[in-house]
C-alpha atoms as a PDB file:
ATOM      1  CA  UNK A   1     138.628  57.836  43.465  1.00  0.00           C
ATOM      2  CA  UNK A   2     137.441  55.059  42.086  1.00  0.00           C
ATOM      3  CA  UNK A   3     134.423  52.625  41.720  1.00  0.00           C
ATOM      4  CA  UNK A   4     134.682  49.673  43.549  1.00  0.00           C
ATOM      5  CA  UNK A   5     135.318  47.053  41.060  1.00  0.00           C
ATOM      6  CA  UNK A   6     136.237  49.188  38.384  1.00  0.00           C
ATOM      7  CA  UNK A   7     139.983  49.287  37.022  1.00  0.00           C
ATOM      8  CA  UNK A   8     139.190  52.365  34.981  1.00  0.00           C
ATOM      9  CA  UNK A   9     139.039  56.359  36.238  1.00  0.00           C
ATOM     10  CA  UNK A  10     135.658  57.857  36.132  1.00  0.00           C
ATOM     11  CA  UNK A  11     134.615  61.260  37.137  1.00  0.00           C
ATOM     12  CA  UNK A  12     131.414  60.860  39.037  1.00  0.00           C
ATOM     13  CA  UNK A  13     131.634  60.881  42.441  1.00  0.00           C
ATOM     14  CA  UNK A  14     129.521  58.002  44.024  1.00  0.00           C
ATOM     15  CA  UNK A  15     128.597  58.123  47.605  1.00  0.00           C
ATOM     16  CA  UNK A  16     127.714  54.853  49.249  1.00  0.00           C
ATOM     17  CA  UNK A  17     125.109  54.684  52.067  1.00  0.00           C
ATOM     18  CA  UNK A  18     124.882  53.110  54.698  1.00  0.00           C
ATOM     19  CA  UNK A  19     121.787  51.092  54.716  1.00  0.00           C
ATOM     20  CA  UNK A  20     121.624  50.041  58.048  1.00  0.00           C
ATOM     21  CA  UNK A  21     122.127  54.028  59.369  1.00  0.00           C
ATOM     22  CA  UNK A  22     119.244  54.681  57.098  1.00  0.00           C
ATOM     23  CA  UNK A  23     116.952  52.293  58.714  1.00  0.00           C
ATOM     24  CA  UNK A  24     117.885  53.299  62.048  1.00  0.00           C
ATOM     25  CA  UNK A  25     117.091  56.963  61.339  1.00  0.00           C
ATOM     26  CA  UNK A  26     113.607  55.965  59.624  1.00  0.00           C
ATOM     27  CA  UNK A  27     112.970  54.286  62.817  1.00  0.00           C
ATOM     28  CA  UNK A  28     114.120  57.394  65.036  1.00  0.00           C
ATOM     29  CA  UNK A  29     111.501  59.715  62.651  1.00  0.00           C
ATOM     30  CA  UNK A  30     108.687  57.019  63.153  1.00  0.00           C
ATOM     31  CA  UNK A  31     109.148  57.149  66.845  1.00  0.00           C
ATOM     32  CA  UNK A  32     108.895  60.559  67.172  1.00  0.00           C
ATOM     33  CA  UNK A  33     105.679  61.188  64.630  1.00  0.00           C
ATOM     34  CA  UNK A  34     104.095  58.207  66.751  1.00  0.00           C
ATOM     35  CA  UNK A  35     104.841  60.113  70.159  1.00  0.00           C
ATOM     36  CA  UNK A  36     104.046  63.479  69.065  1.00  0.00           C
ATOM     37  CA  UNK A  37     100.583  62.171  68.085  1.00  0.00           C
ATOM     38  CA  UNK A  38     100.063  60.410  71.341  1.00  0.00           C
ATOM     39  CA  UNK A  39     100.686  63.896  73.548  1.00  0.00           C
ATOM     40  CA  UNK A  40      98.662  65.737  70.830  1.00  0.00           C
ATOM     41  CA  UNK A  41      95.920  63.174  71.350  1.00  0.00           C
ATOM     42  CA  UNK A  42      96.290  64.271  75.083  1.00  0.00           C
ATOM     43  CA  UNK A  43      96.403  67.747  74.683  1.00  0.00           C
ATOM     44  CA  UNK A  44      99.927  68.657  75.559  1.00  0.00           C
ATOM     45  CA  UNK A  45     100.064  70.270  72.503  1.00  0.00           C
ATOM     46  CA  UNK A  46     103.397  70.140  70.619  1.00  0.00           C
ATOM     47  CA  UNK A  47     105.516  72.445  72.434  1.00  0.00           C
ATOM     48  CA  UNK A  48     105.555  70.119  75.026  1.00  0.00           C
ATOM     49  CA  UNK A  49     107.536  67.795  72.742  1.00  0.00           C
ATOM     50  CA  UNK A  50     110.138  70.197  71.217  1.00  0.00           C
ATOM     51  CA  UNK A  51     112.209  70.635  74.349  1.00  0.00           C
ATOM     52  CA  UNK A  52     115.428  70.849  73.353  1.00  0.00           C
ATOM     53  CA  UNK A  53     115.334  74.804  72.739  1.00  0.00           C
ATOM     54  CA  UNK A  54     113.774  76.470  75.970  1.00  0.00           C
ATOM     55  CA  UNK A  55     110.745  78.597  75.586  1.00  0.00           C
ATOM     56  CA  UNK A  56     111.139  82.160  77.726  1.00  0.00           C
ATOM     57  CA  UNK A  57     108.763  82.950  79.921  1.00  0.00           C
ATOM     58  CA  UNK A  58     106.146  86.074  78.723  1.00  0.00           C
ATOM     59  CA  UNK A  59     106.348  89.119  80.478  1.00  0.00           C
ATOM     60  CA  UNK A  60     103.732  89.123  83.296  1.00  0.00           C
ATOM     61  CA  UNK A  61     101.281  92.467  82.187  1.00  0.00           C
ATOM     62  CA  UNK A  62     101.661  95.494  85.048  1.00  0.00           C
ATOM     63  CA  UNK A  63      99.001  95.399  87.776  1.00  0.00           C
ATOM     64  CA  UNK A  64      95.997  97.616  87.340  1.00  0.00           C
ATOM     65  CA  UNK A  65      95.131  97.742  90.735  1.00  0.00           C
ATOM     66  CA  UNK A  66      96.863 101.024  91.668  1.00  0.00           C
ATOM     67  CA  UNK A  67      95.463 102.701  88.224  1.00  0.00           C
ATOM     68  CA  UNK A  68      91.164 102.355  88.959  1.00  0.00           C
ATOM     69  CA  UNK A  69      90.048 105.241  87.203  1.00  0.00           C
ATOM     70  CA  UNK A  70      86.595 104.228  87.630  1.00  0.00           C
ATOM     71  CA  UNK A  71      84.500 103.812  90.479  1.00  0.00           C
ATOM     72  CA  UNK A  72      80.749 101.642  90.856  1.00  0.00           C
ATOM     73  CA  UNK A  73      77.311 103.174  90.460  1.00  0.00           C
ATOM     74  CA  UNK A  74      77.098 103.660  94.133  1.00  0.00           C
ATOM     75  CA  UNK A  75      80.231 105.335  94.415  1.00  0.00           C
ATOM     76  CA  UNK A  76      80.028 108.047  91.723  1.00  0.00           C
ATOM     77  CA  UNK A  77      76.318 108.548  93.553  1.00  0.00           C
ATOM     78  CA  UNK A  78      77.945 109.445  96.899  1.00  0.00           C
ATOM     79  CA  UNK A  79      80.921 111.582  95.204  1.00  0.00           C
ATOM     80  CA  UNK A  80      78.229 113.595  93.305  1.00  0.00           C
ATOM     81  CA  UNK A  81      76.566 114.095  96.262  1.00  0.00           C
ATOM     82  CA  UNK A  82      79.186 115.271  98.643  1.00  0.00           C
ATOM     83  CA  UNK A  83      80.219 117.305  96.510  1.00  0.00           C
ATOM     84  CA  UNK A  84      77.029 119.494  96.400  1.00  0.00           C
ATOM     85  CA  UNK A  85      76.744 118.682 100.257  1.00  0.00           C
ATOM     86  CA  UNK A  86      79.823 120.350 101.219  1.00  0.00           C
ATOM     87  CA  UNK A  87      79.216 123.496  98.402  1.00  0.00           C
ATOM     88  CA  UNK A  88      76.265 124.265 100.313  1.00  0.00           C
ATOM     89  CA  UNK A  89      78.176 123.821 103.511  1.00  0.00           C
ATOM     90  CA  UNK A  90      80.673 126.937 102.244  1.00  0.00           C
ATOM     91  CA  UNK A  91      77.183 128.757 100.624  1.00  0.00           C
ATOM     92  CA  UNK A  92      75.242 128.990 104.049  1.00  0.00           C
ATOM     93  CA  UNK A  93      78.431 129.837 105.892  1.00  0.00           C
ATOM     94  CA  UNK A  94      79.353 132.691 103.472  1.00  0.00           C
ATOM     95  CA  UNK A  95      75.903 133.870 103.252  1.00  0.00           C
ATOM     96  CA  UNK A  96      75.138 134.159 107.065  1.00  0.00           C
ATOM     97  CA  UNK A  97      78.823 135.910 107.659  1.00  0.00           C
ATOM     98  CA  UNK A  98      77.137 138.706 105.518  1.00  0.00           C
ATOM     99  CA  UNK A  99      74.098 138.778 107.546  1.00  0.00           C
ATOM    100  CA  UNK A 100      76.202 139.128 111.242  1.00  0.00           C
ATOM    101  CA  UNK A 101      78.822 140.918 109.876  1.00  0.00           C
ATOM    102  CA  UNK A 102      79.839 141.714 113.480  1.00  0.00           C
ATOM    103  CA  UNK A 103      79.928 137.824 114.243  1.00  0.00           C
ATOM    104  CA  UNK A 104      81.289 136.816 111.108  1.00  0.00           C
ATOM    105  CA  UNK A 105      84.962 135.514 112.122  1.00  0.00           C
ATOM    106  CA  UNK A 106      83.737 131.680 112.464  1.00  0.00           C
ATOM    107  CA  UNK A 107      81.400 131.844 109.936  1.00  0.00           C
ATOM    108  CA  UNK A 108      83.908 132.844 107.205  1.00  0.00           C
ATOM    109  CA  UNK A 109      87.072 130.914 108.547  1.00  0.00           C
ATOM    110  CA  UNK A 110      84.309 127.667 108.404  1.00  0.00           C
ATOM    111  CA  UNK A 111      83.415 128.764 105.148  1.00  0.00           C
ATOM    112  CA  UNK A 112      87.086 129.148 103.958  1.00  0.00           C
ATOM    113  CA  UNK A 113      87.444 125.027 104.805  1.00  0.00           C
ATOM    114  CA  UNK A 114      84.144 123.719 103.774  1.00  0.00           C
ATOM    115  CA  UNK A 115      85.795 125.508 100.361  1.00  0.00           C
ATOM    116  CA  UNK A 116      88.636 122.958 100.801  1.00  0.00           C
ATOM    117  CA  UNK A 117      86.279 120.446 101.429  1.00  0.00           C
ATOM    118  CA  UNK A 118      84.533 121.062  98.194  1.00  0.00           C
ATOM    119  CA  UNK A 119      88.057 120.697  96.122  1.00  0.00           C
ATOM    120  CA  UNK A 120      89.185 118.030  97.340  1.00  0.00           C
ATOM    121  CA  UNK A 121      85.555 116.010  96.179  1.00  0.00           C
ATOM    122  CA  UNK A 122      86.176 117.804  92.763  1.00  0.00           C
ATOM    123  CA  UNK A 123      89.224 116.412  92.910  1.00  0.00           C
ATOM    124  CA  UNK A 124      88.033 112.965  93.170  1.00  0.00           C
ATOM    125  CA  UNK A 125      85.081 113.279  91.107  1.00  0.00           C
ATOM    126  CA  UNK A 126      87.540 114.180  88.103  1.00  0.00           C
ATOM    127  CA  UNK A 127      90.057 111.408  89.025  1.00  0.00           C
ATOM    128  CA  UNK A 128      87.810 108.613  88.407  1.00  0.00           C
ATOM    129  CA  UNK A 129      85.851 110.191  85.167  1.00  0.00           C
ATOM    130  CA  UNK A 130      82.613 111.561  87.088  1.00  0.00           C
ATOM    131  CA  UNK A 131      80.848 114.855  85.949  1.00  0.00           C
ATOM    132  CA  UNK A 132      80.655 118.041  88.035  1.00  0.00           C
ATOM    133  CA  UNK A 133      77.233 118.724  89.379  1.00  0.00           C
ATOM    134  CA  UNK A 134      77.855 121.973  90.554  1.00  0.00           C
ATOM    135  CA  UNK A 135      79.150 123.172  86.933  1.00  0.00           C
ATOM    136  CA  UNK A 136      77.196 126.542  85.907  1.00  0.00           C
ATOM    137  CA  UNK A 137      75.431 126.543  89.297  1.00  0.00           C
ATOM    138  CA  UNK A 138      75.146 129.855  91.778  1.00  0.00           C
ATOM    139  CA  UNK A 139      75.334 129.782  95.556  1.00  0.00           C
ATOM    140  CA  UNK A 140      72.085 128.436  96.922  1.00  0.00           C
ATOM    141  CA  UNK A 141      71.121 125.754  93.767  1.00  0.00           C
ATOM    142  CA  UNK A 142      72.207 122.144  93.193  1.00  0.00           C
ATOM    143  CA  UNK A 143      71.759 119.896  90.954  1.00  0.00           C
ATOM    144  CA  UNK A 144      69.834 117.869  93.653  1.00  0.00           C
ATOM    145  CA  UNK A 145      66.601 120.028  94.325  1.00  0.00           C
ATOM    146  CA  UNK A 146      66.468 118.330  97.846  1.00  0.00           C
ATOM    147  CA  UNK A 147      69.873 120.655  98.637  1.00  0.00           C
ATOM    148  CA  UNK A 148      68.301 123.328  97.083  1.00  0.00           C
ATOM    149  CA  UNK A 149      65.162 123.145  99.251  1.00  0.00           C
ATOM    150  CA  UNK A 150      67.469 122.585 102.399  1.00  0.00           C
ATOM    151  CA  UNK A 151      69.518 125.943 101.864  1.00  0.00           C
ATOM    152  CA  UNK A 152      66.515 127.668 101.482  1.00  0.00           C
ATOM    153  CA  UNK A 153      65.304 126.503 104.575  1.00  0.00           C
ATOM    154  CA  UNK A 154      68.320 126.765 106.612  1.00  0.00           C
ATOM    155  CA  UNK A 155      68.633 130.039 105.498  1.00  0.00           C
ATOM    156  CA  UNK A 156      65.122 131.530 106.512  1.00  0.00           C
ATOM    157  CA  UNK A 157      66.568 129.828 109.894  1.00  0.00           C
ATOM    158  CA  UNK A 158      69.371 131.636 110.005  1.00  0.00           C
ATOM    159  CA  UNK A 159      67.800 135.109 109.540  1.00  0.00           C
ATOM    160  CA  UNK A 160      66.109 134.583 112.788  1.00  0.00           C
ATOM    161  CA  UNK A 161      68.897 135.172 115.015  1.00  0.00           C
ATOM    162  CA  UNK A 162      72.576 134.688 115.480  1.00  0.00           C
ATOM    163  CA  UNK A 163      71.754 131.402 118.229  1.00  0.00           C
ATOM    164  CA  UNK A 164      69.749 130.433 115.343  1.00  0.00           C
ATOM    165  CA  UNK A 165      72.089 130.536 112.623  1.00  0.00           C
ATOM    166  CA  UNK A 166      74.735 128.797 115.102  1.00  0.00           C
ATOM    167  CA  UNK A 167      72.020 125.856 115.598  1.00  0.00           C
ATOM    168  CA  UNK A 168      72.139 126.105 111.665  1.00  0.00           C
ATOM    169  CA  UNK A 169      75.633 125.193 111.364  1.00  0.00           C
ATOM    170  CA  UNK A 170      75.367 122.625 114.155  1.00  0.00           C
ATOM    171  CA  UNK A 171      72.590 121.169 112.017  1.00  0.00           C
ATOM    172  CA  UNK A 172      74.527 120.923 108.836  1.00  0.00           C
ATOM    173  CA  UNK A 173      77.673 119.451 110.221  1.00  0.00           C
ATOM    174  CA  UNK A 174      75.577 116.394 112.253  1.00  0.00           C
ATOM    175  CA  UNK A 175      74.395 115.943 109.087  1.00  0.00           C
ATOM    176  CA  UNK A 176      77.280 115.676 107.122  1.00  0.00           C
ATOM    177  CA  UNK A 177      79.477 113.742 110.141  1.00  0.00           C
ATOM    178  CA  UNK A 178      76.304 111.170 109.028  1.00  0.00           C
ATOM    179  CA  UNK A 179      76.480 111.243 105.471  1.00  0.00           C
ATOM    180  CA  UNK A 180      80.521 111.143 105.573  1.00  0.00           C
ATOM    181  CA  UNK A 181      79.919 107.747 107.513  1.00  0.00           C
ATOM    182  CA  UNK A 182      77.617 106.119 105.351  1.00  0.00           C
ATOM    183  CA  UNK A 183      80.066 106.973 102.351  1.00  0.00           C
ATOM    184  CA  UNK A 184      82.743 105.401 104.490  1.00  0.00           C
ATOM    185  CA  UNK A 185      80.452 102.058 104.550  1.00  0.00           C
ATOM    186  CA  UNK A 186      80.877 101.846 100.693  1.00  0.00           C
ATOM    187  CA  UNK A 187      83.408  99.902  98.550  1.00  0.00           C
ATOM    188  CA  UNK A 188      85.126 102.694  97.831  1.00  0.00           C
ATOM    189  CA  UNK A 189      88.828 103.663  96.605  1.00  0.00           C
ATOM    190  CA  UNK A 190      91.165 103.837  99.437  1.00  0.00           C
ATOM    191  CA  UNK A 191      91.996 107.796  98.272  1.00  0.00           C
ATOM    192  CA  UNK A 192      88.267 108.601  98.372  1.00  0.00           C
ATOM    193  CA  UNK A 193      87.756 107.054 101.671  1.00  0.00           C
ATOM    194  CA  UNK A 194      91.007 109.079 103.101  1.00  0.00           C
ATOM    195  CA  UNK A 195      89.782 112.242 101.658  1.00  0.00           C
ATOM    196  CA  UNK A 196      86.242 111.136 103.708  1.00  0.00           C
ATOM    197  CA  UNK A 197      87.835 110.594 106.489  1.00  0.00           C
ATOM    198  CA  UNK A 198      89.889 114.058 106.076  1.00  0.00           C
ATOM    199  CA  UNK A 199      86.253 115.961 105.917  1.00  0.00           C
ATOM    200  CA  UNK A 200      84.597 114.237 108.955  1.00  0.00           C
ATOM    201  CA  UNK A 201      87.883 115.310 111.584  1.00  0.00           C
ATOM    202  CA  UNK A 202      86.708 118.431 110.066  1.00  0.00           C
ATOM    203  CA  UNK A 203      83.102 118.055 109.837  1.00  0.00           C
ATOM    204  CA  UNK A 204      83.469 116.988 114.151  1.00  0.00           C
ATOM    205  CA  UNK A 205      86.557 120.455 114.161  1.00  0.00           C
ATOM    206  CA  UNK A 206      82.969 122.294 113.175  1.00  0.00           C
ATOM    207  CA  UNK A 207      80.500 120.886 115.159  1.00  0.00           C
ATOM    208  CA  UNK A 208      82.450 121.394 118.431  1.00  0.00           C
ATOM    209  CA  UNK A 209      82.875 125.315 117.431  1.00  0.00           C
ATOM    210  CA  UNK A 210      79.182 125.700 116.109  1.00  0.00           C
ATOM    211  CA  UNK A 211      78.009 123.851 119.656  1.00  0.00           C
ATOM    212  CA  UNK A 212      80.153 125.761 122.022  1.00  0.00           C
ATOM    213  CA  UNK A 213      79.033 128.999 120.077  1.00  0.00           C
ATOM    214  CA  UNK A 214      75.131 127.679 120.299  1.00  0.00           C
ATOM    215  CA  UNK A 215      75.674 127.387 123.634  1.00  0.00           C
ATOM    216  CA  UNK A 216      77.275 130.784 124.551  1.00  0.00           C
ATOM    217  CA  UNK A 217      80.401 129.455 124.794  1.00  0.00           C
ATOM    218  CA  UNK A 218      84.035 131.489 123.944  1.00  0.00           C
ATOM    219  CA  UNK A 219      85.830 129.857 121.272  1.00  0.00           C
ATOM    220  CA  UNK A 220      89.394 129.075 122.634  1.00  0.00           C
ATOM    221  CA  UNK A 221      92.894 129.594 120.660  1.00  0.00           C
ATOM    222  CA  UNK A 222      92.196 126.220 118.659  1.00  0.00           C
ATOM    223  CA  UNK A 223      95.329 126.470 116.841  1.00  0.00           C
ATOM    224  CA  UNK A 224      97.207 122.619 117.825  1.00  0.00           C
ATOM    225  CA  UNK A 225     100.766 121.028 117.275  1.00  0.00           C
ATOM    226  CA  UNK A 226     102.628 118.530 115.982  1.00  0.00           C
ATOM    227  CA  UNK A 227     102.895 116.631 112.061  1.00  0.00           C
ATOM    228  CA  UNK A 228      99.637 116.917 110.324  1.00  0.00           C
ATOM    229  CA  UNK A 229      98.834 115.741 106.831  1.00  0.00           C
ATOM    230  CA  UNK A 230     101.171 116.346 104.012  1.00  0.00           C
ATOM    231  CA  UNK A 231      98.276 115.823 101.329  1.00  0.00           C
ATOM    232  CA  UNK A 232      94.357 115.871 100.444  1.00  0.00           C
ATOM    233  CA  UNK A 233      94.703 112.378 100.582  1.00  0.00           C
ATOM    234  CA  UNK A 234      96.172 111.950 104.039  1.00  0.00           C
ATOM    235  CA  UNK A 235      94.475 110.627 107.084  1.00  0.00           C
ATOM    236  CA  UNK A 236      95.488 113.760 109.756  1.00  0.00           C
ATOM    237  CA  UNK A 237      95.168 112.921 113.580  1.00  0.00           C
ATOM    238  CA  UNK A 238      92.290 113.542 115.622  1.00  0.00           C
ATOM    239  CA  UNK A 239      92.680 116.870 117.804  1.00  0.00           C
ATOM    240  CA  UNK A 240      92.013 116.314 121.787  1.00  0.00           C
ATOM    241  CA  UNK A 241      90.223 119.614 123.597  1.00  0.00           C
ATOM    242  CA  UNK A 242      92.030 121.902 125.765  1.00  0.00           C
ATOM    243  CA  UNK A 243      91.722 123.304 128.752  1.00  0.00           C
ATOM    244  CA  UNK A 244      92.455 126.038 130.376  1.00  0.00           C
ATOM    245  CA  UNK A 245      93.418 128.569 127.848  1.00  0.00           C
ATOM    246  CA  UNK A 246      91.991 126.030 125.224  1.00  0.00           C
ATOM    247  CA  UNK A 247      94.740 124.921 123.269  1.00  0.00           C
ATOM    248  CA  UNK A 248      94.319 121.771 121.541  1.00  0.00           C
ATOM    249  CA  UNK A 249      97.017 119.623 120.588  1.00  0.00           C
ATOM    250  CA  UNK A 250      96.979 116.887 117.548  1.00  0.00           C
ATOM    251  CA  UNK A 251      99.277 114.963 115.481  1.00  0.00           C
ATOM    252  CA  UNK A 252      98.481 113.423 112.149  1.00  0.00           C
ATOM    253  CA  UNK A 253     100.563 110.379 110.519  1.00  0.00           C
ATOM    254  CA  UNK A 254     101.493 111.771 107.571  1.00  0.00           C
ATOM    255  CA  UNK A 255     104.727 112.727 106.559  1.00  0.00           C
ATOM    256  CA  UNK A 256     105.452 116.786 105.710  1.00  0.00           C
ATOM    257  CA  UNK A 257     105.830 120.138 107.312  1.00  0.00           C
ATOM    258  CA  UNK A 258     102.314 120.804 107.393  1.00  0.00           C
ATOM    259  CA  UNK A 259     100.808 122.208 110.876  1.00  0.00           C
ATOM    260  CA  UNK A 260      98.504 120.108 112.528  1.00  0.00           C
ATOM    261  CA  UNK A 261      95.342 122.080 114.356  1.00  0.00           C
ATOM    262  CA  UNK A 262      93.020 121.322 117.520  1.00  0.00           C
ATOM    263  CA  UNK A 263      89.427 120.937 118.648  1.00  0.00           C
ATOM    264  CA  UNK A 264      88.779 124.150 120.261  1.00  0.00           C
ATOM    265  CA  UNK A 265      89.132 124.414 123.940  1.00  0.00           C
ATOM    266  CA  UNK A 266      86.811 125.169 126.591  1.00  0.00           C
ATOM    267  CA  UNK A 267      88.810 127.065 128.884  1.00  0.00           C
ATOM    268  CA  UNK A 268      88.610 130.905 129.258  1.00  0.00           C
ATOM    269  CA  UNK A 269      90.196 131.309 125.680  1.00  0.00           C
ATOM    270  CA  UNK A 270      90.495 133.684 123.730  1.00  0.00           C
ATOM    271  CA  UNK A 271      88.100 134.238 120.089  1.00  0.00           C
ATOM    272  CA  UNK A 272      90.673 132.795 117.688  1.00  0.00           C
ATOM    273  CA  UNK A 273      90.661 131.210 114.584  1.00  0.00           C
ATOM    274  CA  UNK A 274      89.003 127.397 114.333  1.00  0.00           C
ATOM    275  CA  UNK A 275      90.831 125.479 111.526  1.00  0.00           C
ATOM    276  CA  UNK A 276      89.844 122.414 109.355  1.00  0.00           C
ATOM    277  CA  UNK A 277      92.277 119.250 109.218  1.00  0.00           C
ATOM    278  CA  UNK A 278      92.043 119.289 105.554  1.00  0.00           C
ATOM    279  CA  UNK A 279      94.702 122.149 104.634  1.00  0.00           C
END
């Protein structure tokens, strides 16, 4: 190639600009440096200049709100507290079944669900992070001395007579049926407040056995049909009382294969088993 006016070979290669492309393109750069400035000045930041390479959009983080493992002040209070409530339940049941040995059927099968009862809070309790207070402790002491006073009492009750030890179990589950209500009143979990509702069908299963016996009345059959819950945290169905030979019926909304069970009756049935809804 050669230079333009120049008869003679050379070998440097000379490249000849253009000036007026130059001047356009130092235009095109001052533009842009003056606009990016202007939508810095108003906060857009400069992202929302480079848009000719699109920006994907950040993955949204999981939601947390079926993974609480923690529960308010209040909460944790009430958990505690049931807890103990239905230990002492099972403690008074079990104790006066060995005092009227000859009597003992409802005591012990009562017993044998406030048990259940008493998981299924532990259950809870270690699901959102919250000590034991029964750890360590024997039948007849809590970590609340008020419960500790109350099975004392209840017992010297019970050691009156059998009527009496009946009115004892009428007097715990009223008081529970309470308690379990107040609990339901909090801003709880929607598992803790199933597994509340779960122990007050039984809490009201217990009551209606401890009244009828109170009152001289024979426990009917008791034992119900139909779907009833699948798991602790399951809200089962409410049982309806029977008549004649006092077979209740029931049905719970859960899915599973588990049996439902009744109120007992108050027909002329016969002394059978009274079962809990939480199973």
């Amino acid at each position: 190639m050669r230079p333009i006016g120049s008869s003679s070979p050379v070998s440097t290669l000379v490249i000849v600009t253009n000036p007026t492309r130059r001047n356009t393109m130092k235009t095109w750069k001052t533009r842009t440096a003056a606009a990016t400035a202007v939508m810095i000045g108003l906060g857009l930041g400069v992202a929302a200049v480079a848009t000719a390479a699109p920006v994907p959009a950040p993955t949204p983080s999981p939601s947390t709100t079926s993974t609480v493992t923690t529960v308010d002040a209040d909460v944790a209070k009430t958990l505690a507290y049931m807890r103990e409530e239905e230990r002492l339940a099972r403690d008074v049941y079990t104790a006066i079944a060995k005092l009227y040995p000859d009597n003992a059927t409802q005591f012990t099968r009562i017993a044998t669900s406030e048990q259940r009862h008493f998981d299924a809070m532990g259950i809870m309790l270690t699901r959102y992070g919250q000590p034991d207070p029964s750890t360590g402790l024997a039948a007849g002491s809590y970590a609340n001395p008020a419960l500790t006073d109350l099975y004392a009492k209840l017992m010297t009750q019970a050691k009156t007579s059998l009527t009496e030890a009946y009115k004892v179990g009428v007097a715990i589950e009223e008081t529970d049926i309470a308690d379990l209500k107040t609990a339901l009143g909090q801003n709880a979990p929607s598992d803790v407040k199933a597994v509340y509702t779960n122990l007050q069908n039984g809490s009201n299963a217990h009551l209606a056995a401890f009244t009828a016996l109170r009152d001289g009345k024979t426990i009917g059959m008791g034992a119900g049909y139909g779907r009833g819950p699948a798991n602790a945290t399951a809200a089962p169905g409410t049982g309806t009382p029977g008549a004649g030979m006092g077979n209740g019926n029931r049905r719970g909304p859960a899915n599973g294969t588990a049996a439902g069970t009744g109120v007992p009756g108050t027909g002329m049935g016969r002394n059978a088993n009274v079962d809990c809804p939480l199973r």
